[in-house]
C-alpha atoms as a PDB file:
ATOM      1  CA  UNK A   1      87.171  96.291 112.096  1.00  0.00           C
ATOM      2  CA  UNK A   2      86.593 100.137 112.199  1.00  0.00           C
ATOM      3  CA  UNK A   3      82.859 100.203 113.024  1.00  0.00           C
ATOM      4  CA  UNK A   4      83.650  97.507 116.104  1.00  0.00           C
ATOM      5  CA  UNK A   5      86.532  99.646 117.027  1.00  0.00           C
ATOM      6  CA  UNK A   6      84.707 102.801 117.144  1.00  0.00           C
ATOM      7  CA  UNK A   7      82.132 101.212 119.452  1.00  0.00           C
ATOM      8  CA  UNK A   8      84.585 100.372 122.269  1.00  0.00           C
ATOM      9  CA  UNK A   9      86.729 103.196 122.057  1.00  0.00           C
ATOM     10  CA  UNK A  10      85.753 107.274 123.124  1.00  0.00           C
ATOM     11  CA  UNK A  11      86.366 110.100 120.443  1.00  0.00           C
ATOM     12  CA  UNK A  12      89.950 110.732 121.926  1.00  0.00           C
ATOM     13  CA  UNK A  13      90.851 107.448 121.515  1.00  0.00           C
ATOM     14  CA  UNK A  14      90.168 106.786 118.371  1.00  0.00           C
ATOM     15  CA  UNK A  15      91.334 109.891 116.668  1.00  0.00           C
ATOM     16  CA  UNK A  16      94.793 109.379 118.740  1.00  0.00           C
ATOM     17  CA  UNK A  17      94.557 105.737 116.950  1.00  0.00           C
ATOM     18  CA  UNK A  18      93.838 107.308 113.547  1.00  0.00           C
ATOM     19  CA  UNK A  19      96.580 109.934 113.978  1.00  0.00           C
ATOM     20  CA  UNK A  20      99.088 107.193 114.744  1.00  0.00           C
ATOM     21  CA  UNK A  21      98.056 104.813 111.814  1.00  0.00           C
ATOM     22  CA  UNK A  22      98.406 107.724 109.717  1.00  0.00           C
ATOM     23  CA  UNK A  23     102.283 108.567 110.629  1.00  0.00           C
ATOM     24  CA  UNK A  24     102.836 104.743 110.516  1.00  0.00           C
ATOM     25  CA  UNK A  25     101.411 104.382 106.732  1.00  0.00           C
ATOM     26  CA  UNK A  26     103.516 107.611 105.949  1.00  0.00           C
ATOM     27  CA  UNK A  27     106.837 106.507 107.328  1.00  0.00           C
ATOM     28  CA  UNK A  28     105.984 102.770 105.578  1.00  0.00           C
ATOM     29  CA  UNK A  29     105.474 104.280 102.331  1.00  0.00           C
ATOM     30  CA  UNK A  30     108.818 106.575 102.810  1.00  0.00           C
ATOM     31  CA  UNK A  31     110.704 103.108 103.878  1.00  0.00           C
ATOM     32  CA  UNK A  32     108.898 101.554 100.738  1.00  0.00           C
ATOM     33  CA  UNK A  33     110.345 103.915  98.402  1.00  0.00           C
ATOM     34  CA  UNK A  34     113.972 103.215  99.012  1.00  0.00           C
ATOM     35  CA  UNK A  35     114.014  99.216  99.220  1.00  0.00           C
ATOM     36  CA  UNK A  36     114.172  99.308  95.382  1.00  0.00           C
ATOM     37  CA  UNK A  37     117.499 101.026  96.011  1.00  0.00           C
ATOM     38  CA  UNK A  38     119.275  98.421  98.710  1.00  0.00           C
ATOM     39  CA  UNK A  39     117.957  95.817  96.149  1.00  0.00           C
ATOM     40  CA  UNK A  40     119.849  97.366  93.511  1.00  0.00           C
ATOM     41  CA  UNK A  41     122.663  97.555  95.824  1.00  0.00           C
ATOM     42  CA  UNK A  42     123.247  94.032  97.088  1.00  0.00           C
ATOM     43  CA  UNK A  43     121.724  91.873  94.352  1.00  0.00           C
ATOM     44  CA  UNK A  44     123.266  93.580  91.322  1.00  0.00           C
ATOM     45  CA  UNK A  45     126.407  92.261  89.523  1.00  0.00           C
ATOM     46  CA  UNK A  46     129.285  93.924  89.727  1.00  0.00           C
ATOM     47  CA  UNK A  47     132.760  94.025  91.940  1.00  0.00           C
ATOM     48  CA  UNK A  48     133.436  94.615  95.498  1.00  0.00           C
ATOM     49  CA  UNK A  49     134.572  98.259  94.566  1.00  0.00           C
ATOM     50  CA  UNK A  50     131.379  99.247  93.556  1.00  0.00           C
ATOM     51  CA  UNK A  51     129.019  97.189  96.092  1.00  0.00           C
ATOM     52  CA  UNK A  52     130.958  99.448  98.855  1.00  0.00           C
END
């Protein structure tokens, strides 16, 4: 989709687009690494002491 992107779009554009699917693929991976954590949290067995 890049090369047919890059044909309808000015050099602005696209390096605005790049620069904002680059912070979206950062703050993804950053969300990413902690789901591991609220999986842990919620699915794990133990009491309702330690779930809170």
């Amino acid at each position: 989709m890049l090369p047919y992107i890059a044909t309808h779009l000015s050099q602005s554009e696209l390096g605005r687009l790049e620069v904002l699917s680059t912070i979206a693929i950062i703050i993804s991976i950053i969300f990413g690494l902690s789901l591991h954590e609220a999986l842990y949290r919620f699915s794990g067995i133990a009491n309702e002491n330690k779930k809170k």
